[in-house]
Protein backbone atom coordinates (compact mmCIF):
# COMPACT_ATOMS: atom_id res chain seq x y z
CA UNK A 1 14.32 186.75 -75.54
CA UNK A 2 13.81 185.87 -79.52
CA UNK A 3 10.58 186.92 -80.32
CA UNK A 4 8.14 183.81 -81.87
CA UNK A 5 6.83 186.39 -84.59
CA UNK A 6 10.25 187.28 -85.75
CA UNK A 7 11.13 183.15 -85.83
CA UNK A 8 8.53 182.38 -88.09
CA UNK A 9 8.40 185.44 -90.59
CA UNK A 10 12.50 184.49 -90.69
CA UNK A 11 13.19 180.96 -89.32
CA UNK A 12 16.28 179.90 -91.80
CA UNK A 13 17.77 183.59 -91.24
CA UNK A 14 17.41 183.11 -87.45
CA UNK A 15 19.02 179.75 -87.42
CA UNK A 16 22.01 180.85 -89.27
CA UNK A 17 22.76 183.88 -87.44
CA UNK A 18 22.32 181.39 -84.24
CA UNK A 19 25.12 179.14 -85.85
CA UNK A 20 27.25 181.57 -85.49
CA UNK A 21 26.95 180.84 -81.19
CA UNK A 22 28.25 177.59 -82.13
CA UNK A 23 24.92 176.31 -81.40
CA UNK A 24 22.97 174.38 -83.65
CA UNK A 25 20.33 176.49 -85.61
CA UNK A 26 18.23 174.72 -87.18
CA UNK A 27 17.97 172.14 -84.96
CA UNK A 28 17.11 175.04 -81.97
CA UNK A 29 14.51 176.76 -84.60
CA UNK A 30 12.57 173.55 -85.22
CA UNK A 31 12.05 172.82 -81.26
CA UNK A 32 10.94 176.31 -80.42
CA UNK A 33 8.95 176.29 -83.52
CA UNK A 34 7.49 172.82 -82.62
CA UNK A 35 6.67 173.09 -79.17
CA UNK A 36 4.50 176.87 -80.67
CA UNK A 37 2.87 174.65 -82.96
CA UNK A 38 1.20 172.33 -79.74
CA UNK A 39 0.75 175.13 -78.07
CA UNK A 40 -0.92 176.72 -80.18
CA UNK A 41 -3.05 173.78 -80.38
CA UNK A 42 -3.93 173.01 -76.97
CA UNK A 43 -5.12 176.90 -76.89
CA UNK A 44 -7.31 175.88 -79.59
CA UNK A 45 -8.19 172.82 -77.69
CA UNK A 46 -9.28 174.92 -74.65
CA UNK A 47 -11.19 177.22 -76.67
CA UNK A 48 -13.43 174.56 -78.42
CA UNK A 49 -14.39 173.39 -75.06
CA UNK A 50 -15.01 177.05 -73.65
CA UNK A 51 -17.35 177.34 -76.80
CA UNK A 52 -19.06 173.94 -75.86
CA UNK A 53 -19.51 175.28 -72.36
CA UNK A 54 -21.03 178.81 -73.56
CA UNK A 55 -22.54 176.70 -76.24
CA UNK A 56 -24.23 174.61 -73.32
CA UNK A 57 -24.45 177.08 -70.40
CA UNK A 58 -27.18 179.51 -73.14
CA UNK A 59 -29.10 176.51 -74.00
CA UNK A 60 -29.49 175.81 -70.19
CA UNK A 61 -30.86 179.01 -69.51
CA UNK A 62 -33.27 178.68 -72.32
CA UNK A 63 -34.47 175.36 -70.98
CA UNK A 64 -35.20 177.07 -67.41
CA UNK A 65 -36.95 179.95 -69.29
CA UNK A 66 -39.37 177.44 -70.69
CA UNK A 67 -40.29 175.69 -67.65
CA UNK A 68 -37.85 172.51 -68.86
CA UNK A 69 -36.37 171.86 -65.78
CA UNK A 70 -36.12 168.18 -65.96
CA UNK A 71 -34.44 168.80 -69.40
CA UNK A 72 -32.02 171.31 -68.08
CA UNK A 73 -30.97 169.29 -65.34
CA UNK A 74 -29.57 167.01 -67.17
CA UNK A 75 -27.82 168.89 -69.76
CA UNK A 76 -26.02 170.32 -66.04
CA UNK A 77 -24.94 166.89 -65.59
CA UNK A 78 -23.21 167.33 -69.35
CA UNK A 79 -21.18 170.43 -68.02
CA UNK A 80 -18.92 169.05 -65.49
CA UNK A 81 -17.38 166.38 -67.72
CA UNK A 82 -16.70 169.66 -70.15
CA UNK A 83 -15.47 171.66 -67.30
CA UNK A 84 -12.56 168.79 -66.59
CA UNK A 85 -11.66 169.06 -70.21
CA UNK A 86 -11.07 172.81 -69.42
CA UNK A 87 -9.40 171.98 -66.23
CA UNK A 88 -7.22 169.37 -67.92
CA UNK A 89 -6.44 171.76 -71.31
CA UNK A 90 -5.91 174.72 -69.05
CA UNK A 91 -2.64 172.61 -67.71
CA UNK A 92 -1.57 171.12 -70.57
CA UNK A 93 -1.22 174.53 -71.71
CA UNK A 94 0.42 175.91 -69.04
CA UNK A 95 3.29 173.26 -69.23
CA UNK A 96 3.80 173.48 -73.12
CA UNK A 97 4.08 177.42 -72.34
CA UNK A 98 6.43 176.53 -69.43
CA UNK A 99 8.57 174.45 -71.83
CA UNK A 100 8.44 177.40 -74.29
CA UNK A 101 9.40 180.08 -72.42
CA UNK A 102 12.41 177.97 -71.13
CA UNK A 103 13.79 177.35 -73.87
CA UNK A 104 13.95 180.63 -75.06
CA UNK A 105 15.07 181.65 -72.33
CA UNK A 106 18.31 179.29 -72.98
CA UNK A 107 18.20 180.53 -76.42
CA UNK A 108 20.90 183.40 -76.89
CA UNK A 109 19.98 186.30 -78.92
CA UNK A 110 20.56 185.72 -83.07
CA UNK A 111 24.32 187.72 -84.06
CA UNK A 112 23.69 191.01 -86.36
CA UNK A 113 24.26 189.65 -89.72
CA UNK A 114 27.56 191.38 -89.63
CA UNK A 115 29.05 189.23 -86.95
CA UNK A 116 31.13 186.83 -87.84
CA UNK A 117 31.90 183.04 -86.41
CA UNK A 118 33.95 181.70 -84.05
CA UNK A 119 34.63 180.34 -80.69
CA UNK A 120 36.02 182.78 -78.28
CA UNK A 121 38.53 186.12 -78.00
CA UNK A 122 40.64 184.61 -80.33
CA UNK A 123 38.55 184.91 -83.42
CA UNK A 124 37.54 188.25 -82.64
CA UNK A 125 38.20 190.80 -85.27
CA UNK A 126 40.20 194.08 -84.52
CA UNK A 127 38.76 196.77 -86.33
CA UNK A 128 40.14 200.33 -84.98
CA UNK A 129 43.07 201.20 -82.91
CA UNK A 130 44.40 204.41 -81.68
CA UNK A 131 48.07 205.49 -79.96
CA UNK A 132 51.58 204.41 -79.94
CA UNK A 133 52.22 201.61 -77.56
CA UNK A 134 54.49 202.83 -75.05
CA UNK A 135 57.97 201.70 -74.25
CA UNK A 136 59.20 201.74 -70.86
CA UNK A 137 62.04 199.28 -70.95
CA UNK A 138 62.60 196.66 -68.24
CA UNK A 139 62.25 199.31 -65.02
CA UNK A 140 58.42 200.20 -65.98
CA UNK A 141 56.01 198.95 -62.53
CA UNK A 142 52.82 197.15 -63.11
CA UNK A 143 50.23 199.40 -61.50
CA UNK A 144 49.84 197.15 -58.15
CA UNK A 145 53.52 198.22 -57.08
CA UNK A 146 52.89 201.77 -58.24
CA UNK A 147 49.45 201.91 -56.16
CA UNK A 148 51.19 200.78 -53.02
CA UNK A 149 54.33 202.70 -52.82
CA UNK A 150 52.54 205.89 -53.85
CA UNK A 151 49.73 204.75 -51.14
CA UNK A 152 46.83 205.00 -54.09
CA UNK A 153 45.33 201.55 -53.05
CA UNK A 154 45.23 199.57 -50.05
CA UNK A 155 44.80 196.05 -51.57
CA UNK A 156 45.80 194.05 -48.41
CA UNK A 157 43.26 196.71 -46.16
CA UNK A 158 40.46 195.59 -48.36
CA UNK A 159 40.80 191.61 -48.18
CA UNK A 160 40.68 192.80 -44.20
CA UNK A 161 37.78 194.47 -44.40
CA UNK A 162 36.09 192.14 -46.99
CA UNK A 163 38.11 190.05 -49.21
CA UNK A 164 40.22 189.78 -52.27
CA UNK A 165 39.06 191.91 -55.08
CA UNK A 166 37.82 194.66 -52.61
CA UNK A 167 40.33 197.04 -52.71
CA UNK A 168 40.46 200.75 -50.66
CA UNK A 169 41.62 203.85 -52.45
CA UNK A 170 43.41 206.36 -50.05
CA UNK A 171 44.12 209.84 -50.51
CA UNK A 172 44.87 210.74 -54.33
CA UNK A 173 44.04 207.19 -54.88
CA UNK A 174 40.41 207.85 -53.87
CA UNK A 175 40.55 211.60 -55.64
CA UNK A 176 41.10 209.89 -58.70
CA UNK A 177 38.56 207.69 -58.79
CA UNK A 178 36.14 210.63 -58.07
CA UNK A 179 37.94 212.49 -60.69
CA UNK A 180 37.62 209.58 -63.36
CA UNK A 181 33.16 209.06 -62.41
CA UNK A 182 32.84 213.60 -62.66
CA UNK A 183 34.75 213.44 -65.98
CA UNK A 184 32.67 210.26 -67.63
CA UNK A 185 29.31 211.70 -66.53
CA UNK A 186 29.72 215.23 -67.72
CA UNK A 187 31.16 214.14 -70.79
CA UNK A 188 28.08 211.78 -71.15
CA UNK A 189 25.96 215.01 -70.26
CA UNK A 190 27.68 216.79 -73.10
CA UNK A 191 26.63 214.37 -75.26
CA UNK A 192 23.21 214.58 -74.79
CA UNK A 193 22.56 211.80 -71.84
CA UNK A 194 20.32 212.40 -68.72
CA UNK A 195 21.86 211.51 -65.29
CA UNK A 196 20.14 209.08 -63.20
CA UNK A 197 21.04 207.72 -59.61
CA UNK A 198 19.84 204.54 -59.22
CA UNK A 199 19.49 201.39 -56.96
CA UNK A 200 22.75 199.25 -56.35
CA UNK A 201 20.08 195.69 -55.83
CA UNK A 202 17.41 194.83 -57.87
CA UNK A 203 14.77 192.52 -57.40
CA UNK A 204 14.42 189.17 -59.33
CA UNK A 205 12.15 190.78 -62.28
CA UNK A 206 14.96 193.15 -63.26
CA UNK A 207 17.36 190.84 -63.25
CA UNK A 208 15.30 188.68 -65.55
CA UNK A 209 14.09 191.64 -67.93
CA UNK A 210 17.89 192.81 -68.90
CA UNK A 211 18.96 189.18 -69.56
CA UNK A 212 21.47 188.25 -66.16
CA UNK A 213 19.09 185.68 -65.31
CA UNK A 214 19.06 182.65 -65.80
CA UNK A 215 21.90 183.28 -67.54
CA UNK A 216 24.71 184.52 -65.08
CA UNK A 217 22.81 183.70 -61.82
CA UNK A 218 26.07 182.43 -60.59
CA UNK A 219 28.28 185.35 -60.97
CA UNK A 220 25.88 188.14 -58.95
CA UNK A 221 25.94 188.43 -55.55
CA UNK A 222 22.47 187.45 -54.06
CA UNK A 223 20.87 188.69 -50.57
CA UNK A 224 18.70 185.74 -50.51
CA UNK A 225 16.40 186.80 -47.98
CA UNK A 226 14.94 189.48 -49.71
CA UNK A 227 15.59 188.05 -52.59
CA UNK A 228 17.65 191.07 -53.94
CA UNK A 229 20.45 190.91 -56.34
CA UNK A 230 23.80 193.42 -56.18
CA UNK A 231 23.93 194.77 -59.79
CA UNK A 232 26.54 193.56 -61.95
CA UNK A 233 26.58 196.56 -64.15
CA UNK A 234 24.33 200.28 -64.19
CA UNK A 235 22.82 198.77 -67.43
CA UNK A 236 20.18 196.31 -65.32
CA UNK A 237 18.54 199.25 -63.01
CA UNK A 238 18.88 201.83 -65.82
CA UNK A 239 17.20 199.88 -68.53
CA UNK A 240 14.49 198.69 -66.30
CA UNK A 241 13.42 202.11 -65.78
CA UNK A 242 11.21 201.29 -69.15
CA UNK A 243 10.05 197.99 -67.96
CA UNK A 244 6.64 197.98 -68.44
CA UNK A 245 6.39 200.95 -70.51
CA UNK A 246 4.23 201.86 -73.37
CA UNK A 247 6.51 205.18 -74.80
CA UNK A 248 5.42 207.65 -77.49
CA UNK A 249 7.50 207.64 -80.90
CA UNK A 250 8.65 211.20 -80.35
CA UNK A 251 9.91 210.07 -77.51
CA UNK A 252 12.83 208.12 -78.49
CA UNK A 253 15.43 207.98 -78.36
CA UNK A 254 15.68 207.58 -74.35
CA UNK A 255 19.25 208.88 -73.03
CA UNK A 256 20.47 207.67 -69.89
CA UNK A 257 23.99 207.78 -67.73
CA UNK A 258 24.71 206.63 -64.48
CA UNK A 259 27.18 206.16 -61.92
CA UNK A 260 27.22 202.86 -60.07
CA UNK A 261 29.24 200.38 -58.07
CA UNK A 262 29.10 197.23 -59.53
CA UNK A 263 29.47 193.72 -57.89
CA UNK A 264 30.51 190.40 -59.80
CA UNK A 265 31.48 186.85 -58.02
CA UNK A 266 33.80 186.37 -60.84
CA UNK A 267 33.50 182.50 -60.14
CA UNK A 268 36.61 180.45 -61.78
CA UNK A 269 39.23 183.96 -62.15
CA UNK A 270 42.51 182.72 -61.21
CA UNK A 271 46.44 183.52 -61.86
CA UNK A 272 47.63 186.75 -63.42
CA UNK A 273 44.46 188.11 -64.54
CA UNK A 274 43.56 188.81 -61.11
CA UNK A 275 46.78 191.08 -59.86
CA UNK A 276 45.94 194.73 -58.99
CA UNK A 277 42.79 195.89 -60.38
CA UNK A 278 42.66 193.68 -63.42
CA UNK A 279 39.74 191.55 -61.90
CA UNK A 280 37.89 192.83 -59.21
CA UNK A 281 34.54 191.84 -57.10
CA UNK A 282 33.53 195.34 -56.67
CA UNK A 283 34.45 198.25 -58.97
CA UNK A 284 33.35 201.86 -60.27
CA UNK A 285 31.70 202.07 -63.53
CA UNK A 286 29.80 205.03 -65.48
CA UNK A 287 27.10 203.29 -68.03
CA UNK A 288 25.64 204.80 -70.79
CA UNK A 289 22.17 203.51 -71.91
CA UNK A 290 19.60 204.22 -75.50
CA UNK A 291 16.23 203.15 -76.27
CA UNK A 292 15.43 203.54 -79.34
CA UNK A 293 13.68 203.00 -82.29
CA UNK A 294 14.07 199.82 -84.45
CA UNK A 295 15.15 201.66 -87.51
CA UNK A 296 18.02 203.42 -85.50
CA UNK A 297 19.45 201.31 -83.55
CA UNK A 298 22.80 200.23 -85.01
CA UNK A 299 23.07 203.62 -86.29
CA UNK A 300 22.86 204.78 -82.61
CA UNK A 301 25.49 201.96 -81.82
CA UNK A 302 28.32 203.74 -83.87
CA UNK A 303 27.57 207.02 -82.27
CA UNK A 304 27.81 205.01 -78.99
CA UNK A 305 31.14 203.91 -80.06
CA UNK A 306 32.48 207.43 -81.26
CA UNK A 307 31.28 208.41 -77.80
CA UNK A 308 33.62 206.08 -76.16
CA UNK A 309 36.93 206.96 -78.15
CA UNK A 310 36.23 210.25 -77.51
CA UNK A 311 36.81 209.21 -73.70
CA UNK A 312 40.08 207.01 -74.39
CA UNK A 313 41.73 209.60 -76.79
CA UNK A 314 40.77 212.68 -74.17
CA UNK A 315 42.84 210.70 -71.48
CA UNK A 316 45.51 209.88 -74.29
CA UNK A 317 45.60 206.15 -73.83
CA UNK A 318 46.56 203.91 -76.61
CA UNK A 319 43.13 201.62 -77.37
CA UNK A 320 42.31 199.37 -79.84
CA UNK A 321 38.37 198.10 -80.95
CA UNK A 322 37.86 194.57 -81.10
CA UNK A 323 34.12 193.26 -83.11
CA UNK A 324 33.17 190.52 -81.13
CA UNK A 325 32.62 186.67 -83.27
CA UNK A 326 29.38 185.06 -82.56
CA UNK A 327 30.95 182.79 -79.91
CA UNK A 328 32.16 185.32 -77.91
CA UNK A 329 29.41 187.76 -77.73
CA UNK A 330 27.25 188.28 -74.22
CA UNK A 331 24.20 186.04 -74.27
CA UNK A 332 21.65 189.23 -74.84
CA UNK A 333 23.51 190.74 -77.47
CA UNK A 334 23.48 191.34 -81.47
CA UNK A 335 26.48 192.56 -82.12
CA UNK A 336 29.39 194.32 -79.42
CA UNK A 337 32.29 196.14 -79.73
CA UNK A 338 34.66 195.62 -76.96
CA UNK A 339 37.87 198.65 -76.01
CA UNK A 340 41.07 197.66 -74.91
CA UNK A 341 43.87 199.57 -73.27
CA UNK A 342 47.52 198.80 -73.48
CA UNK A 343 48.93 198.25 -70.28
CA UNK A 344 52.28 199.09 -70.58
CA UNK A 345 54.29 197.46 -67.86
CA UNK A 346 51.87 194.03 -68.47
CA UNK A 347 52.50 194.49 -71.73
CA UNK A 348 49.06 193.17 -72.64
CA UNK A 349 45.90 194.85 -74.02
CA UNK A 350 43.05 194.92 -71.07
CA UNK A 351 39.68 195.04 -71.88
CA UNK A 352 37.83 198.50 -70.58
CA UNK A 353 34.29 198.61 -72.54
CA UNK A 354 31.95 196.60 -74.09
CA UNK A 355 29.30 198.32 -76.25
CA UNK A 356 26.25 196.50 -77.57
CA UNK A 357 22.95 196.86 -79.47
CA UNK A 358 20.41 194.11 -78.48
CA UNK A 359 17.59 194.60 -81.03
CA UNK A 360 14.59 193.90 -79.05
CA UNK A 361 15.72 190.86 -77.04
CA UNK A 362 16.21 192.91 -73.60
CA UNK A 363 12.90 194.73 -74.60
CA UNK A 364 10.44 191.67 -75.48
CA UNK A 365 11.06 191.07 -71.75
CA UNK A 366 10.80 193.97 -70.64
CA UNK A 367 7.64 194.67 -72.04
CA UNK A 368 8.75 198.10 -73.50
CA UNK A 369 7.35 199.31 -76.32
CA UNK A 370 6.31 202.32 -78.42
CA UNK A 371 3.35 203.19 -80.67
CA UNK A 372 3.83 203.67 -83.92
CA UNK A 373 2.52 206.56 -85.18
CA UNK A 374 2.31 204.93 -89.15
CA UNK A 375 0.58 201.88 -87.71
CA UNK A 376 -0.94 203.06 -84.86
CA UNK A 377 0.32 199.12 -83.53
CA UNK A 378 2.69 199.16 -80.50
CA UNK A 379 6.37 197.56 -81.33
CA UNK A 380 9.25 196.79 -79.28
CA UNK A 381 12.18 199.46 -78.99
CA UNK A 382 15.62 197.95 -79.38
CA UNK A 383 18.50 198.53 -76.32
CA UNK A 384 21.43 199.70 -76.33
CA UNK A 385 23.94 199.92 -73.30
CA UNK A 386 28.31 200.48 -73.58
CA UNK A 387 30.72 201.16 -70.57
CA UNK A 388 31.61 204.70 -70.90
CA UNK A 389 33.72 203.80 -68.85
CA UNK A 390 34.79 201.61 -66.45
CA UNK A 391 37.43 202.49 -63.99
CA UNK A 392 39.48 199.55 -62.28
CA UNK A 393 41.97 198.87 -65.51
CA UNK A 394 41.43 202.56 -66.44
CA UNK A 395 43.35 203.73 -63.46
CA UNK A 396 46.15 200.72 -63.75
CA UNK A 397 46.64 202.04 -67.63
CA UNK A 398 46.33 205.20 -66.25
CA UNK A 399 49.40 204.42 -63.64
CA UNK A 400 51.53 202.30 -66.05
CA UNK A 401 51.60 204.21 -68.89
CA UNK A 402 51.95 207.63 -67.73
CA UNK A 403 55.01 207.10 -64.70
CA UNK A 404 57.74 209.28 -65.10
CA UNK A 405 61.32 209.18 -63.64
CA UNK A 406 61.32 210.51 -60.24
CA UNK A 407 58.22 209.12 -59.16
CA UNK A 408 56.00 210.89 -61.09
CA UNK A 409 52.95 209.97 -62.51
CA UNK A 410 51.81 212.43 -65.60
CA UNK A 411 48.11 212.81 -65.55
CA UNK A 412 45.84 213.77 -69.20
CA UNK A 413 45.63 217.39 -69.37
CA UNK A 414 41.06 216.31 -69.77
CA UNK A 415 41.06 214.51 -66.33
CA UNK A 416 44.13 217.53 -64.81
CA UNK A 417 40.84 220.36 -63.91
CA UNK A 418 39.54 217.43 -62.18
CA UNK A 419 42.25 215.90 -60.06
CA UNK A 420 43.37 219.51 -59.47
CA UNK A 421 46.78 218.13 -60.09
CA UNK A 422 49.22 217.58 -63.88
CA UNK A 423 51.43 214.83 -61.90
CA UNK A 424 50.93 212.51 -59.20
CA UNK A 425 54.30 212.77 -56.85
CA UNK A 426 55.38 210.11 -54.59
């Protein structure tokens, strides 16, 4: 969440970057500003009338100490009218710090200055592309009718066994998926990131801390009687390893990559977006994670970004980057770049990464810090998370763009040591 320090050393800043959401600003500044003010007024409140009771308590004591007794007795009368005052203070405060902390929590973060406005994907602003958009004429196969005939996925099998959107990989179908997770993580080891295997459910804390709730309670999948939620990406178990953490400056930057299946409801997905493995309710995805310090961070988001082309050009598919605009941004985030692949026999770009920085809004719930060695004063570390990458609408641009007469599918010489294979033959 926004932190109340930053608000007030930059209130007019904050508000404009949050007009950018298409939310009102000013308007949101002034309430969360407001309802600080009273609280920090009722804490003031409450800590008069702790004084009085000190205050009070000392002078009873000196009273018994003299042999007053009749004296102190009755300033004891005076305390319990002082201790419902505390009482009463104590949950004033706690609602005016309920209030507070809910709307900030349905406050989105404030867009990097170099965001800029709009609504949705439409206003989004492409600022990198890559490849030469295929041609396959009128006889190219969207990657569903590949998959089946060359018995790569199973889609009916899977809405058998669960549902739609939980599809089963056979034979080179499943190699290739294994193929596509080896070649992600080692190139993420190459570049530096540590390999962690982590939990597929988290509890209701981690969920919290990385920003999916409240925000997108409705799109995870929740065991309700443990009260566990299936992840909706790596990022939420992988960040919170640094929940609660207090790390050293040399520390930083933190490096993480992990392999995880990942889970989403995908509430209101309908018509053509949906074929195949466009949209799916469980999928394969390699995340790569940073925490690092303040001063670095967007720095550390282009080098995520270089990271990721390296990925897209190694497996010789034609990309483009997209900046997000302020209204289509993830709640948590700052600033994100989003990939997309041309799918060839769609003939439609489909999105494949989203990389974000998210200053210290992940963090500030968290609770993940780092002491400054200047200062000596603990700060928050900003987060950083990108796709690197995920595989469903890999594997169909993978597929489309890459069959061959004859049945063949040509596979990137990067991913060919892997698959053990150059085509796939069916």
């Amino acid at each position: 969440m926004l932190q109340i320090a930053k608000i007030k050393e930059n209130s007019e800043g904050i508000a404009q970057r949050l007009d950018l959401r298409g939310i009102n600003g000013k308007e949101r500044v002034a309430k969360i500003l407001s309802i600080d003010e009273k609280r920090r007024a009722v804490q003031h409140k409450k800590e008069e009338l702790l004084a009085q009771m000190n205050q009070l308590s000392a002078a009873i004591g000196d009273l018994f100490k003299a042999g007053k007794r009749e004296e102190a007795d009755l300033k004891k009368a005076e305390t319990a009218a002082i201790k419902e005052s505390i009482k009463l203070a104590e949950g004033e405060y706690k609602q005016v710090e309920n209030e507070l902390t809910d709307l900030l929590n349905d406050t989105p973060n404030a867009p990097h200055s170099s965001v800029q406005p709009g609504q949705s994907e439409k206003d989004n602003v492409e600022v990198f592309s890559w490849g030469e958009i295929p041609d396959l004429g009128t006889k190219a196969k969207p990657h569903w009718e590949i998959a089946s005939e060359a018995a790569l996925i199973d889609f009916e099998l899977g809405v058998k066994i669960t549902g739609a959107g939980f599809p089963v990989y056979t034979g080179v179908g499943a190699k290739l998926q294994r193929a596509l997770i080896n070649f992600f993580l080692n190139e993420a080891g190459a570049s530096g990131y540590t390999e962690v295997q982590v939990p597929i459910m988290v509890n209701e804390d981690s969920a919290y801390a990385t920003g999916q709730l409240p925000d997108k309670e409705g799109q995870m999948y929740h065991a309700a009687v443990d009260d566990f939620y299936m992840i909706p990406t790596a990022e939420v178990p992988v960040t919170n390893i640094f929940r609660d953490t207090i790390l050293k400056e040399e520390e930083l930057p933190k490096k993480l990559t992990g392999y995880t299946p990942c889970f989403r409801r995908e509430a209101g997905s309908y018509g053509k977006d949906v074929r195949g493995l466009n949209r799916l309710h469980q999928f394969d995805k390699v995340e790569i994670v940073q925490v690092v310090h303040p001063d670095k961070s967007y720095d550390v988001l282009d080098e995520m970004v270089e990271h990721v082309k390296v990925l897209m050009e190694k497996l010789e598919l034609p990309y483009r980057i997209l900046l997000l605009c302020g209204g289509d941004m993830g709640f948590t985030s700052a600033k994100t770049f989003d990939f997309e692949v041309w799918s060839a026999a769609q003939k439609r770009w489909l999105e494949v990464s989203s990389v974000s920085c998210f200053e210290s809004y992940q963090s500030n719930r968290l609770k993940c810090r780092f002491k400054n060695k200047e200062t000596g004063k603990n700060e928050l570390v900003h987060t950083l998370n990108g796709s690197a990458l995920a595989l469903p609408r890999i594997v169909a641009a993978l597929l489309e763009n890459n069959q061959l007469d004859g049945n063949r599918i040509h596979i990137p010489k990067a991913l060919q040591p892997y698959l053990g294979m150059e085509e796939i033959v069916y």
